[in-house]
C-alpha atoms as a PDB file:
ATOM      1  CA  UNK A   1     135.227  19.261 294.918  1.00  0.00           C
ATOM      2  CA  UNK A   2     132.405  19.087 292.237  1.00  0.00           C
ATOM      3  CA  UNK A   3     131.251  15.715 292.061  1.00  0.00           C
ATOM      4  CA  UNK A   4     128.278  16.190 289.184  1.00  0.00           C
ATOM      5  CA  UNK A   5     129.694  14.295 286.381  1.00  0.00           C
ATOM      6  CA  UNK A   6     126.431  15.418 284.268  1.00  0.00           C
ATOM      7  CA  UNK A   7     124.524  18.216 284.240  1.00  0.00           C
ATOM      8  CA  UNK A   8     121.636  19.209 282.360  1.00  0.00           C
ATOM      9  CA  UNK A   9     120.393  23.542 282.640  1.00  0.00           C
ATOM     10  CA  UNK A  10     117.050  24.322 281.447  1.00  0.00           C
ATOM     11  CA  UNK A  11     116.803  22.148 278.278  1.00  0.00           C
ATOM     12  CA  UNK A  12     114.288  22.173 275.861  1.00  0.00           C
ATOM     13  CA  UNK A  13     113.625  20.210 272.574  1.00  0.00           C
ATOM     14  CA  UNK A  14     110.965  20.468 269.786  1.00  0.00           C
ATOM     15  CA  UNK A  15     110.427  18.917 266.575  1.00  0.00           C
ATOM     16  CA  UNK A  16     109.357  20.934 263.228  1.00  0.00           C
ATOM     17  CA  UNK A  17     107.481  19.458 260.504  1.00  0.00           C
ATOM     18  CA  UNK A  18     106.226  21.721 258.035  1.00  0.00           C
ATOM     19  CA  UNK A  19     105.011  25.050 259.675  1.00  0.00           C
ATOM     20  CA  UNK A  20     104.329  22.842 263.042  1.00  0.00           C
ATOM     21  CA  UNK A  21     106.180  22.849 266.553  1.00  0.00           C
ATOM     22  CA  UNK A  22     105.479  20.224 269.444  1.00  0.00           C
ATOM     23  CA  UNK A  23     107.923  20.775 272.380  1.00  0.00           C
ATOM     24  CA  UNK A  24     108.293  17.680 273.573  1.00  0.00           C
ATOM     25  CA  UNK A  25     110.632  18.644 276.507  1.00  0.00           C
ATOM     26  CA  UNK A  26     110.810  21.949 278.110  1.00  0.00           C
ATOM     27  CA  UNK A  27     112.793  24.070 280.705  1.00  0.00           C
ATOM     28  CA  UNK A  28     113.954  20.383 282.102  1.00  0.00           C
ATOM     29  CA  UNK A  29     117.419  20.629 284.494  1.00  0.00           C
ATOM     30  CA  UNK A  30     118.578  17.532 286.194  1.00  0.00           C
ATOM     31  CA  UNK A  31     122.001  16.817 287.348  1.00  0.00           C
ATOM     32  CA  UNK A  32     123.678  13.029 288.150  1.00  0.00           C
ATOM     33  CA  UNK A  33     126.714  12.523 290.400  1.00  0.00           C
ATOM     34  CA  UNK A  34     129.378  10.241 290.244  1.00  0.00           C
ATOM     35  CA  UNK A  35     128.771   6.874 291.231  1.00  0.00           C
ATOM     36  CA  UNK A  36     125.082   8.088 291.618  1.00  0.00           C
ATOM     37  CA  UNK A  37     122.160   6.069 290.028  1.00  0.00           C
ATOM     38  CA  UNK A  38     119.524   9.063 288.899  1.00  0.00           C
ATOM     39  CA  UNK A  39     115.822   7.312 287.988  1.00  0.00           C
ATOM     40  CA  UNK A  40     113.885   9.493 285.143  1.00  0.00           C
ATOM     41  CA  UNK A  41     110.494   8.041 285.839  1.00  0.00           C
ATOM     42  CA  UNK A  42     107.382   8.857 284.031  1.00  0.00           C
ATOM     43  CA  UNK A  43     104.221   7.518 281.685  1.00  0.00           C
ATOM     44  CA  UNK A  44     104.782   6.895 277.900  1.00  0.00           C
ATOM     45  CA  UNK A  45     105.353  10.003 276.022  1.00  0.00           C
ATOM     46  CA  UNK A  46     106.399  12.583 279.177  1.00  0.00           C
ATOM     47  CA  UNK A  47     109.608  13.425 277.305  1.00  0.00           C
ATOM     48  CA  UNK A  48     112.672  10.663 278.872  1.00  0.00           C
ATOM     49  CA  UNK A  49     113.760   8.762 276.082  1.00  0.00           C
ATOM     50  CA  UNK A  50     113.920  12.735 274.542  1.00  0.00           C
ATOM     51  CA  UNK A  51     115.915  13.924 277.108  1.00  0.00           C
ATOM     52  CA  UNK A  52     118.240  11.013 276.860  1.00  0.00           C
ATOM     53  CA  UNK A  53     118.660  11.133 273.281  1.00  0.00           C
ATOM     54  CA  UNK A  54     119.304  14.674 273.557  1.00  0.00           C
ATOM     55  CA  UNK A  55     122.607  13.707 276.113  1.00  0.00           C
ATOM     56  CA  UNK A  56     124.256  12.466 272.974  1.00  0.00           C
ATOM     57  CA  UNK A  57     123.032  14.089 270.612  1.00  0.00           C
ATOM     58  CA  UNK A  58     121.220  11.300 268.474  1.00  0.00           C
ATOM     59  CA  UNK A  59     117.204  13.332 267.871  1.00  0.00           C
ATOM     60  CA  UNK A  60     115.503  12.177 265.410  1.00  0.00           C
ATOM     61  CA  UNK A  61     115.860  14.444 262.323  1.00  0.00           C
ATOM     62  CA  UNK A  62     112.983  16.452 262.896  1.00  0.00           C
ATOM     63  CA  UNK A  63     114.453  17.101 266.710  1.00  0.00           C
ATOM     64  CA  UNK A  64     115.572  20.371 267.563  1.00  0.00           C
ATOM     65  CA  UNK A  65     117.348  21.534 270.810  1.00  0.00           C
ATOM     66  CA  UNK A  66     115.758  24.775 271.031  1.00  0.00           C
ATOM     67  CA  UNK A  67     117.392  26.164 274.502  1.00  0.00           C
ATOM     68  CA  UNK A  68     119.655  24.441 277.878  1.00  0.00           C
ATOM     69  CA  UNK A  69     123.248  23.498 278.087  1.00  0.00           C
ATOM     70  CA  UNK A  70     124.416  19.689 278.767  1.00  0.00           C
ATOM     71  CA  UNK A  71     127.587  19.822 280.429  1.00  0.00           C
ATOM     72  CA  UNK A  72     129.711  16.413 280.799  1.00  0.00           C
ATOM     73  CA  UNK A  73     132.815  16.337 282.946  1.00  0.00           C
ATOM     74  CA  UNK A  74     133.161  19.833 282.278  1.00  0.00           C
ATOM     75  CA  UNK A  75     132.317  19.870 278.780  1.00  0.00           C
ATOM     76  CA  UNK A  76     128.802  21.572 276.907  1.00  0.00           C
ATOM     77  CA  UNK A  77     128.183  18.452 274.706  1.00  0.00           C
ATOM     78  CA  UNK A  78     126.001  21.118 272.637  1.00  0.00           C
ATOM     79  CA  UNK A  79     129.047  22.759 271.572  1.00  0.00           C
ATOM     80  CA  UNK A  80     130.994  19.466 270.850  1.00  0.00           C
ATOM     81  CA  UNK A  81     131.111  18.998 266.791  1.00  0.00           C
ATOM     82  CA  UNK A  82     129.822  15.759 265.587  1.00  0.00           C
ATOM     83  CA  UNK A  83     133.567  14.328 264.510  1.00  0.00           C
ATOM     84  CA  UNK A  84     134.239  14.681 268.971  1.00  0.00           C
ATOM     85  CA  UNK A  85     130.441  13.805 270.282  1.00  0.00           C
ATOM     86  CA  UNK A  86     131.460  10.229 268.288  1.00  0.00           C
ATOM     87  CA  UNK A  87     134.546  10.365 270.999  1.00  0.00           C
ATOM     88  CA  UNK A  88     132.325  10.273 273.670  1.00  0.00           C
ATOM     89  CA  UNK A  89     129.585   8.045 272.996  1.00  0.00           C
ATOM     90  CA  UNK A  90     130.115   4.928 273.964  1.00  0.00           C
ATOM     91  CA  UNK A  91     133.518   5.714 274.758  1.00  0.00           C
ATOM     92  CA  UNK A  92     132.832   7.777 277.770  1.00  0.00           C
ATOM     93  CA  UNK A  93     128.631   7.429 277.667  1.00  0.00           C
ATOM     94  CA  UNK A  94     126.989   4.363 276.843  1.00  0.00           C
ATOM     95  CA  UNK A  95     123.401   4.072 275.997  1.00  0.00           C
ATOM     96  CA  UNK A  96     121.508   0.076 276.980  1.00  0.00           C
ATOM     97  CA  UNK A  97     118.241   0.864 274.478  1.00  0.00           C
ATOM     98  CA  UNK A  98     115.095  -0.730 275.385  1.00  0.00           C
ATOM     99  CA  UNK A  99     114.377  -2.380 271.906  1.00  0.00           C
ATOM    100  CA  UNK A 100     117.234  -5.148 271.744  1.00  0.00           C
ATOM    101  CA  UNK A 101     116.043  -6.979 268.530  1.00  0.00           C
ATOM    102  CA  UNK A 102     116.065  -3.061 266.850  1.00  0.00           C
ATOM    103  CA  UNK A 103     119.522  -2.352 268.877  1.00  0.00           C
ATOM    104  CA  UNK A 104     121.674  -5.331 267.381  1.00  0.00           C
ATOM    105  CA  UNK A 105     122.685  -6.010 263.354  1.00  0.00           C
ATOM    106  CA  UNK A 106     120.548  -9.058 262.290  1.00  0.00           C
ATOM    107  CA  UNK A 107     123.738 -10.170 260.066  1.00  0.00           C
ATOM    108  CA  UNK A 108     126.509  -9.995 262.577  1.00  0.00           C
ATOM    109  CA  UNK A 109     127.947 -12.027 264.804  1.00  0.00           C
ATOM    110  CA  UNK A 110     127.271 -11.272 268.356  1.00  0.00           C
ATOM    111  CA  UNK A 111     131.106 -11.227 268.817  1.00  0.00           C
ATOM    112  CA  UNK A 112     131.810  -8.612 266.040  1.00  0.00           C
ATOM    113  CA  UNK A 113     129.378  -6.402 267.578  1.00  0.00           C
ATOM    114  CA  UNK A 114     130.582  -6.084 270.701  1.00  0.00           C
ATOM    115  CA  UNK A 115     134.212  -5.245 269.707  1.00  0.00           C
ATOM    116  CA  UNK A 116     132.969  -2.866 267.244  1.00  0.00           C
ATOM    117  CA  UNK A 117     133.021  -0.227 269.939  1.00  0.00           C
ATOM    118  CA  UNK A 118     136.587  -1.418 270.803  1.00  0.00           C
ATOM    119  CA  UNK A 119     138.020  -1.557 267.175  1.00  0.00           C
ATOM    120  CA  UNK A 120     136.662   2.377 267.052  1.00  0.00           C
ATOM    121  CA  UNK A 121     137.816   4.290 270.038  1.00  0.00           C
ATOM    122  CA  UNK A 122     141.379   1.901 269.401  1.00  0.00           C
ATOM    123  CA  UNK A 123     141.345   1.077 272.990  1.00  0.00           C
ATOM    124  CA  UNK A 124     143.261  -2.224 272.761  1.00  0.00           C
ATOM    125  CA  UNK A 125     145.009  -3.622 269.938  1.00  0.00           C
ATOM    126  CA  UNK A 126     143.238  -5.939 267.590  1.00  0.00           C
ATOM    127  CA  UNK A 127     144.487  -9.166 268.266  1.00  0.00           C
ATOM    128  CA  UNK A 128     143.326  -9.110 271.774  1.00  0.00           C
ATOM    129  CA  UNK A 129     139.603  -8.230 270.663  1.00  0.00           C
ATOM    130  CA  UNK A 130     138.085 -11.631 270.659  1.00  0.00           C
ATOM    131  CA  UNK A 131     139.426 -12.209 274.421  1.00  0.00           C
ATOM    132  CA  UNK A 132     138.058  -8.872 275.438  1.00  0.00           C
ATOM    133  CA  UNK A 133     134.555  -9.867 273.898  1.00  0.00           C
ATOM    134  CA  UNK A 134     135.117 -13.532 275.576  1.00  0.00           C
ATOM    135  CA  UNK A 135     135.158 -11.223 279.445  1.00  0.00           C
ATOM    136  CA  UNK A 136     132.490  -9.462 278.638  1.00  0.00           C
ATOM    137  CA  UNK A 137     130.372 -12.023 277.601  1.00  0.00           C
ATOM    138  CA  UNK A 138     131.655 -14.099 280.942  1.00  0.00           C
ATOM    139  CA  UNK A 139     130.817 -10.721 283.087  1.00  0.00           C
ATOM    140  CA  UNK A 140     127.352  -9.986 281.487  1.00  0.00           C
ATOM    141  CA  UNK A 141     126.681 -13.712 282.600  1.00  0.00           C
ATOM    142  CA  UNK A 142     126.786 -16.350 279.814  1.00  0.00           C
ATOM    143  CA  UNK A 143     128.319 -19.857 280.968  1.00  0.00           C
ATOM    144  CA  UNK A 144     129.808 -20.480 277.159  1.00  0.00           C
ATOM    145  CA  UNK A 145     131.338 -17.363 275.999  1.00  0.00           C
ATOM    146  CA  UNK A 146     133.034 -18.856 272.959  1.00  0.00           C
ATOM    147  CA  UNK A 147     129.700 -20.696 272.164  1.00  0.00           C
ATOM    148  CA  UNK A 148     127.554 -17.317 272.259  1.00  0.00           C
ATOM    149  CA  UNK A 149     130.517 -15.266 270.496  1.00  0.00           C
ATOM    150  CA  UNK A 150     129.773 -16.846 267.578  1.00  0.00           C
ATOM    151  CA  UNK A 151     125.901 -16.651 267.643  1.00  0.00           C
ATOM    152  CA  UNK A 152     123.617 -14.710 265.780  1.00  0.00           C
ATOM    153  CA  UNK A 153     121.056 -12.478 267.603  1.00  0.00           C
ATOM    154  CA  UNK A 154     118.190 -14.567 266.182  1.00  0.00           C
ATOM    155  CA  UNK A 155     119.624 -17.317 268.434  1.00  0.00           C
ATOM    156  CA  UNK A 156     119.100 -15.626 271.513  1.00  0.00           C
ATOM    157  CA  UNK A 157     116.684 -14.966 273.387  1.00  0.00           C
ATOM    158  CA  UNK A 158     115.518 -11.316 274.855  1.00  0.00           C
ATOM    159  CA  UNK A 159     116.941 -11.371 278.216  1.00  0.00           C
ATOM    160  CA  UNK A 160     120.005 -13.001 276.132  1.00  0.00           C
ATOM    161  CA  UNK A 161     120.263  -9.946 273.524  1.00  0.00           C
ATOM    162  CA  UNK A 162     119.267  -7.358 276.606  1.00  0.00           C
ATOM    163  CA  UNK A 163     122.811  -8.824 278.219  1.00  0.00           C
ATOM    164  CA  UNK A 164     124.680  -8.278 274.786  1.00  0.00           C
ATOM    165  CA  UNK A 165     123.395  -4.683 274.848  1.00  0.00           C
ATOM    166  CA  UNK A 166     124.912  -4.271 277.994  1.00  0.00           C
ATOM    167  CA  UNK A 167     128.085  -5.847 277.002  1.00  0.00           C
ATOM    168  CA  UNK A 168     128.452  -3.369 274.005  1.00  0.00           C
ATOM    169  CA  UNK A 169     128.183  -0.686 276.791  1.00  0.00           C
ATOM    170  CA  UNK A 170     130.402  -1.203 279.011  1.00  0.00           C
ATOM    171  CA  UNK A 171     132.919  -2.878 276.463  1.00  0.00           C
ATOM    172  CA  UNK A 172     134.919   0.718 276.527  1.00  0.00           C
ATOM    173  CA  UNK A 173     134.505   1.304 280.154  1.00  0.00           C
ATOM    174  CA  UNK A 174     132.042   4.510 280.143  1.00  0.00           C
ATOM    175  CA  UNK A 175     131.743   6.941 283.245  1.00  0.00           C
ATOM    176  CA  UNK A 176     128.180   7.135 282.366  1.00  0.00           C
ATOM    177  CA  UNK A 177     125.350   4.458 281.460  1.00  0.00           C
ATOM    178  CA  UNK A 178     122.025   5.563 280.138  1.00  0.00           C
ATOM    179  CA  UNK A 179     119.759   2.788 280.428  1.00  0.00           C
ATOM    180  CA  UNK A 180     116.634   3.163 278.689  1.00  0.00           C
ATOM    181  CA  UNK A 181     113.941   1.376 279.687  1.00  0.00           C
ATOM    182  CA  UNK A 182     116.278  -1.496 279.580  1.00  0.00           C
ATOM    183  CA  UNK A 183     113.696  -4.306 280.590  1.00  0.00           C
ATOM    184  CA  UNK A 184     110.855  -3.558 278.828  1.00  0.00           C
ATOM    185  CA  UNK A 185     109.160  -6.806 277.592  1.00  0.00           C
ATOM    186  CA  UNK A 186     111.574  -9.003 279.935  1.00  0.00           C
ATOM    187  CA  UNK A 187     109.986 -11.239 282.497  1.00  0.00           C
ATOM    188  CA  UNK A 188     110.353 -10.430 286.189  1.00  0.00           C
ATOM    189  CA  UNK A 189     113.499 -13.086 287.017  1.00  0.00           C
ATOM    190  CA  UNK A 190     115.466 -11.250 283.792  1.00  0.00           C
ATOM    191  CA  UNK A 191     114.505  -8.245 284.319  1.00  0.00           C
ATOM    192  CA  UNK A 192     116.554  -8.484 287.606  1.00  0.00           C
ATOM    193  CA  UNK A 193     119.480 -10.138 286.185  1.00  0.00           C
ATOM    194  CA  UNK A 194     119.435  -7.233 283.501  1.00  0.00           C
ATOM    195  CA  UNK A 195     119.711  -4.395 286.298  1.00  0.00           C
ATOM    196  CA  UNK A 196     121.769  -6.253 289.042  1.00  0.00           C
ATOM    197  CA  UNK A 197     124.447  -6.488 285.975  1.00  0.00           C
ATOM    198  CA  UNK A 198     123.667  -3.015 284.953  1.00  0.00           C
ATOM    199  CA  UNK A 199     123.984  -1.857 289.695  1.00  0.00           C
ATOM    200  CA  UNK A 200     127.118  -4.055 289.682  1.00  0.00           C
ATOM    201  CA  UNK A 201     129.106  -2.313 286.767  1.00  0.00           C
ATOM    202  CA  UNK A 202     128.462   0.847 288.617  1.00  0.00           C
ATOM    203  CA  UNK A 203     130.019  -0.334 291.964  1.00  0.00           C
ATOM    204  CA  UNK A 204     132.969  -1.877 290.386  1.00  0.00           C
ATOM    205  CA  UNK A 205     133.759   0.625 287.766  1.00  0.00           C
ATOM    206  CA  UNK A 206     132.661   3.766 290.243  1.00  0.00           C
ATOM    207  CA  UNK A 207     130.385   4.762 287.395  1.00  0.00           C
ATOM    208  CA  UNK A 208     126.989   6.504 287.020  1.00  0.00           C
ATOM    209  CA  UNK A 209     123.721   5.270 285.629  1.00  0.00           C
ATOM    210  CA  UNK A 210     120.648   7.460 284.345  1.00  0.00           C
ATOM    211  CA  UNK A 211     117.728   5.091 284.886  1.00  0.00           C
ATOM    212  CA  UNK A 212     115.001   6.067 282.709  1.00  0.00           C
ATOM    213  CA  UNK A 213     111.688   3.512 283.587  1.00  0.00           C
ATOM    214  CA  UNK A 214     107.799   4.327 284.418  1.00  0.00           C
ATOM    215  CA  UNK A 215     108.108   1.407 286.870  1.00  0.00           C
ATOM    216  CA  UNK A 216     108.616   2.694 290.561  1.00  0.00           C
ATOM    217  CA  UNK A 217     109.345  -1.008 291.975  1.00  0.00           C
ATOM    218  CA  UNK A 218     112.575  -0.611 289.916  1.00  0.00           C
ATOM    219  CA  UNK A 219     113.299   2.401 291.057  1.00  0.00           C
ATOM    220  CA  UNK A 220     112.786   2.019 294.729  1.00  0.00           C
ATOM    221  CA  UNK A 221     115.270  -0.831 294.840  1.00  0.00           C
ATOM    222  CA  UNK A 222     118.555   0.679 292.285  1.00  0.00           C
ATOM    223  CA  UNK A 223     118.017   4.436 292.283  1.00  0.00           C
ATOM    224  CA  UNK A 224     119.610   7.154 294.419  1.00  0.00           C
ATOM    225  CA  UNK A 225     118.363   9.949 293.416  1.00  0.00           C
ATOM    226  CA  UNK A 226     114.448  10.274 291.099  1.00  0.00           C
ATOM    227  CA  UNK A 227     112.904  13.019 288.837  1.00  0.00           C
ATOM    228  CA  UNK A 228     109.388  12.819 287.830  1.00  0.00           C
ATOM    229  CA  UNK A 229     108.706  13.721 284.440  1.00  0.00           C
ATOM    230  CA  UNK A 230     105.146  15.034 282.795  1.00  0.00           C
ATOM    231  CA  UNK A 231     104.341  16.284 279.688  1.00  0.00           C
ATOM    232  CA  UNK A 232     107.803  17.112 279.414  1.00  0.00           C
ATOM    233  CA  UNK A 233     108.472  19.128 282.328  1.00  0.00           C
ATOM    234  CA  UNK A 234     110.399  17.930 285.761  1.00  0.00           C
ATOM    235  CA  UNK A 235     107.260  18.140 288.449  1.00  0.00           C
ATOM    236  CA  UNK A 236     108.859  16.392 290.933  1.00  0.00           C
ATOM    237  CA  UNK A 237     112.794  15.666 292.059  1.00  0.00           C
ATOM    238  CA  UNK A 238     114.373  14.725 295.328  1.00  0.00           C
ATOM    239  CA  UNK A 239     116.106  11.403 296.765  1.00  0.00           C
ATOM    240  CA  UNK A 240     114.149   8.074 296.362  1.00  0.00           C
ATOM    241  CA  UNK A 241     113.764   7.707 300.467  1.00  0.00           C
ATOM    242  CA  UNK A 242     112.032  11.399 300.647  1.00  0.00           C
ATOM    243  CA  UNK A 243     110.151  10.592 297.188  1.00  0.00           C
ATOM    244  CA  UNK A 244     108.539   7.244 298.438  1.00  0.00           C
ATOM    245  CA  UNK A 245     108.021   8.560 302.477  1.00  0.00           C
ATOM    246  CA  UNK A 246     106.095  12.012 301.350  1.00  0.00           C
ATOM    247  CA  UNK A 247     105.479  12.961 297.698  1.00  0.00           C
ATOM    248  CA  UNK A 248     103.919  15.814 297.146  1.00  0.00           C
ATOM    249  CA  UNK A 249     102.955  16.136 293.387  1.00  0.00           C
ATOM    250  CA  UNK A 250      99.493  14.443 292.526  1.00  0.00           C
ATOM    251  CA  UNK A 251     101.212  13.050 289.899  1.00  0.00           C
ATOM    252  CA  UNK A 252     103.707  11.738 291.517  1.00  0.00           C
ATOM    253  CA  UNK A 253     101.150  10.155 294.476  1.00  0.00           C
ATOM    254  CA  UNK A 254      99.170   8.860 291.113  1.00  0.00           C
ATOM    255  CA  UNK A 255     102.281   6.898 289.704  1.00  0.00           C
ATOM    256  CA  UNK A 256     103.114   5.507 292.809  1.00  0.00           C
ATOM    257  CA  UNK A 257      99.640   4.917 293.626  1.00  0.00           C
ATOM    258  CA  UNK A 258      98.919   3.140 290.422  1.00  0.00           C
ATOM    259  CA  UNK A 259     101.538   0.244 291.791  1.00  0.00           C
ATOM    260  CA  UNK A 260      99.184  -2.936 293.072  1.00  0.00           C
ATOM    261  CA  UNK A 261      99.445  -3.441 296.694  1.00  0.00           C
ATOM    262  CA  UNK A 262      97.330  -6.728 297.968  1.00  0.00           C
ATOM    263  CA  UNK A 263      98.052  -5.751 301.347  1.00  0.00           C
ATOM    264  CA  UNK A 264      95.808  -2.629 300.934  1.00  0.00           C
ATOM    265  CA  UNK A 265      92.982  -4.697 299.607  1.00  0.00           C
ATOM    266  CA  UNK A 266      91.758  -2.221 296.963  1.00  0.00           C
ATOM    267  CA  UNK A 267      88.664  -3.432 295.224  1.00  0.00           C
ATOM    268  CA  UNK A 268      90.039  -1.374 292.272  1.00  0.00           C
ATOM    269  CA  UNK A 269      93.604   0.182 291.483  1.00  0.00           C
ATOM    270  CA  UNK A 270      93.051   3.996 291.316  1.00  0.00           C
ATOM    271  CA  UNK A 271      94.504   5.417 287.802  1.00  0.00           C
ATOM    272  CA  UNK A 272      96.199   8.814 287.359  1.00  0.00           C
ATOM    273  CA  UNK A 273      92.943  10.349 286.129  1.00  0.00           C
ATOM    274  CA  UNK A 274      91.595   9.891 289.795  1.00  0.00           C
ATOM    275  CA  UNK A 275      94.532  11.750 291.572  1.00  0.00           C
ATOM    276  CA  UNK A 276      93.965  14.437 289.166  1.00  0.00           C
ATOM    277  CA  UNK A 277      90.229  15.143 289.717  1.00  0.00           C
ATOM    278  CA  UNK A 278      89.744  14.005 293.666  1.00  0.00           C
ATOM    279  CA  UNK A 279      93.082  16.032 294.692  1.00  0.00           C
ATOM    280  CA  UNK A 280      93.059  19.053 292.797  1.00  0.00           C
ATOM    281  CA  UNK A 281      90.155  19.511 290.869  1.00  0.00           C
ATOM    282  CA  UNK A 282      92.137  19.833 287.595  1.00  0.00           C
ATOM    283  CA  UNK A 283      91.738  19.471 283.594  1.00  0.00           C
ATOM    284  CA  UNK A 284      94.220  16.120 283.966  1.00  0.00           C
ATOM    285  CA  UNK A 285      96.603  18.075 281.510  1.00  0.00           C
ATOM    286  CA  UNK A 286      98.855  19.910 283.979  1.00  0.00           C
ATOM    287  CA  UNK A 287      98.693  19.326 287.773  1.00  0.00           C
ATOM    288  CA  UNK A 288      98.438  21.319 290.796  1.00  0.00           C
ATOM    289  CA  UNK A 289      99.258  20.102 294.300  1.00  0.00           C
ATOM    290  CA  UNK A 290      96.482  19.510 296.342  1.00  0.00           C
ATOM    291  CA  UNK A 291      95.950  22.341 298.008  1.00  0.00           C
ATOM    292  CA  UNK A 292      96.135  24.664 294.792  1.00  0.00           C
ATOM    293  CA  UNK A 293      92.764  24.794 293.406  1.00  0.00           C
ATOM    294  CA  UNK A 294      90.764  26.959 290.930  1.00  0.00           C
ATOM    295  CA  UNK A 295      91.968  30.247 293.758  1.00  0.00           C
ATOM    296  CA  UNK A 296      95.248  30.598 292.009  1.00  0.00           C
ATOM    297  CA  UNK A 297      95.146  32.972 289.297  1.00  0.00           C
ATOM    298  CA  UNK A 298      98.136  31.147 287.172  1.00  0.00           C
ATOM    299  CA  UNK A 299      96.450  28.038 286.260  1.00  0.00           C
ATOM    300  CA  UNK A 300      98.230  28.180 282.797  1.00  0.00           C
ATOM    301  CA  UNK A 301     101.454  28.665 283.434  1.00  0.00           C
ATOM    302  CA  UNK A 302     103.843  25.777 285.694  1.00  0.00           C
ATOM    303  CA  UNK A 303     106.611  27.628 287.846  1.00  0.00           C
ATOM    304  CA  UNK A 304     109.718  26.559 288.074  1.00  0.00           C
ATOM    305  CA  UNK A 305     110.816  24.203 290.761  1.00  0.00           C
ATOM    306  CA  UNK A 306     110.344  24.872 294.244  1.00  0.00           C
ATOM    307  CA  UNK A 307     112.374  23.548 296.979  1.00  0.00           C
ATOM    308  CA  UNK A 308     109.594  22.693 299.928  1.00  0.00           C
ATOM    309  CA  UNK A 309     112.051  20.880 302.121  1.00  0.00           C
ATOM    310  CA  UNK A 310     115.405  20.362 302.114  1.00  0.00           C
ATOM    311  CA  UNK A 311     116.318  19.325 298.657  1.00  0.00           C
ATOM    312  CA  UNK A 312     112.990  18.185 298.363  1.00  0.00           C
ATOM    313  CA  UNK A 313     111.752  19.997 294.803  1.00  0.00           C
ATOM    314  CA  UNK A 314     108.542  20.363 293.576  1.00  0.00           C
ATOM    315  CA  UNK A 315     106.613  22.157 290.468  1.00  0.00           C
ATOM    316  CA  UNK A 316     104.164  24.572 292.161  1.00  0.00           C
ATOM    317  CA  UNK A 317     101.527  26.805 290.128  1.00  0.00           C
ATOM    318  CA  UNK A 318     101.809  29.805 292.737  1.00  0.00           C
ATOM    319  CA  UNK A 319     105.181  30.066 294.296  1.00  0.00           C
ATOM    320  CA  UNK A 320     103.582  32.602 296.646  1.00  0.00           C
ATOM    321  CA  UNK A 321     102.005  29.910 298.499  1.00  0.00           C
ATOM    322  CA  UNK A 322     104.507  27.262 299.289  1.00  0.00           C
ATOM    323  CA  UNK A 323     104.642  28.071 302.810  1.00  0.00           C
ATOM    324  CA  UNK A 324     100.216  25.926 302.191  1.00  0.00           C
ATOM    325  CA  UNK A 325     102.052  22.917 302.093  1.00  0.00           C
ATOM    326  CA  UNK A 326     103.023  21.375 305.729  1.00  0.00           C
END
């Protein structure tokens, strides 16, 4: 039995502005299970938050899906019209934004926002709204449900809205959370409430949860499965055990390099930049593995994925030579 609730086939996206075109996410496939947590990890700018926004459909104007198929439960959401893609999201996928203050209405109640989802998709009828809001609130973790219900967002504070976000997401029971970047700005202690509530909704509603972060502490502790994103290409994919135990992309040895370790006693924490000259020799703008230096003849072109191990995948320059790395 198929158990990929989404999958995403060779997607790319650019955005137009006059006569100008900047793909911003190209040839990217990925695939999440059900009840799977799937981390999309990479620097600022590597393409992510694109390829999330691209899920449900919400680019920015200028945003174009130029090529790919996302299929959800069956379904290519690309061929879904706008009047059903407003079924689906956050009815069946839920998006937890990383900017909370920019995510909730200034002049609404924090109650009225979270049933807005609810009073949409009709789920349950309106007179049981406010007790529906008054679990959620209780579930997401606030001691005085009735007290924050009738709050303002200015009230709150961040971890606070971050927990309303959530709230709003799960309020209609989705098979599918996309959390993006959901503790960005959030001190260490909230940022762990924030995904513990995020880990337990999974488990109890037998959910799934695309995890997009550029933090691999938060990814070694919630995420099953991890793609490593660059310049808006997958470089790197396999499950977070094989990831952390042998990585094989510079890139991917830079990110998790770049993570402080005081046992190591480094006098200074390497940056990207470093795995990119001292393993491969390279420009810093595209990567080679290690052993792929200025010999192979297809510097400027990336290949498609290569699987070195089992399901162990890995962007190579010259497929011919795979059988280099041991």
């Amino acid at each position: 039995m198929d158990q990929r609730l989404l999958q995403i086939k060779n997607l790319s996206v650019s955005f137009h502005q006059h006569k100008n075109k900047i793909t911003a996410v190209s040839d990217v496939s990925l695939h999440i299970e059900k009840r799977q947590t799937v981390a999309l990890i990479g620097e600022s700018g590597s393409g992510k938050s694109i390829t999330s926004l691209s899920v449900l459909r919400l680019l920015p104007s200028l945003g174009k899906i130029e090529n790919g198929s996302i299929t959800f439960n069956g379904i290519n959401l690309l061929h879904q019209s706008e009047k059903e893609m407003r079924k689906i999201r956050g009815n069946e996928i839920s998006m937890i934004f990383q900017d909370a203050i920019a995510s909730l209405n200034p002049s609404m109640k924090v109650g009225e926002q979270i049933t807005e989802g609810l009073k949409y998709h009709k789920l349950i009828p309106k007179a049981d709204l406010k007790t529906e809001a008054l679990q959620l609130l209780q579930q997401v973790g606030f001691s005085n449900p009735s007290h924050t219900y009738n709050q303002y967002p200015s009230q709150l504070s961040g971890g606070m809205k971050q927990r309303i976000l959530i709230a709003m997401a799960i309020s209609c029971k989705p098979q599918l959370i996309i959390a993006d970047e959901p503790t960005t700005s959030l001190d260490v202690t909230i940022q762990r409430q924030v995904l513990n509530l995020i880990d337990k909704y999974k488990t109890d509603s037998n959910a799934s949860v695309l995890l997009i972060t550029h933090d691999f502490g938060v990814v070694a502790e919630y995420a099953d499965w991890v793609y490593v994103m660059l310049g808006g290409h997958i470089v790197e994919s396999a499950d977070v055990y094989t990831l952390f135990k042998n990585p094989l992309h510079p890139y991917t040895k830079a990110l998790i390099g770049s993570i402080p370790n005081p046992e190591l006693g480094q006098e200074r924490l390497k940056s990207i930049q470093d795995y990119t000259f001292e393993d491969t020799g390279y420009d810093g703008r595209r990567f080679a593995p290690e052993k792929y230096t200025y010999e192979s003849k297809s510097f400027d072109e990336p290949s498609s994925l290569v699987e070195v191990e089992p399901l162990h995948y890995v962007r190579f320059f010259d497929e011919s030579k795979v059988s280099l790395i041991g």
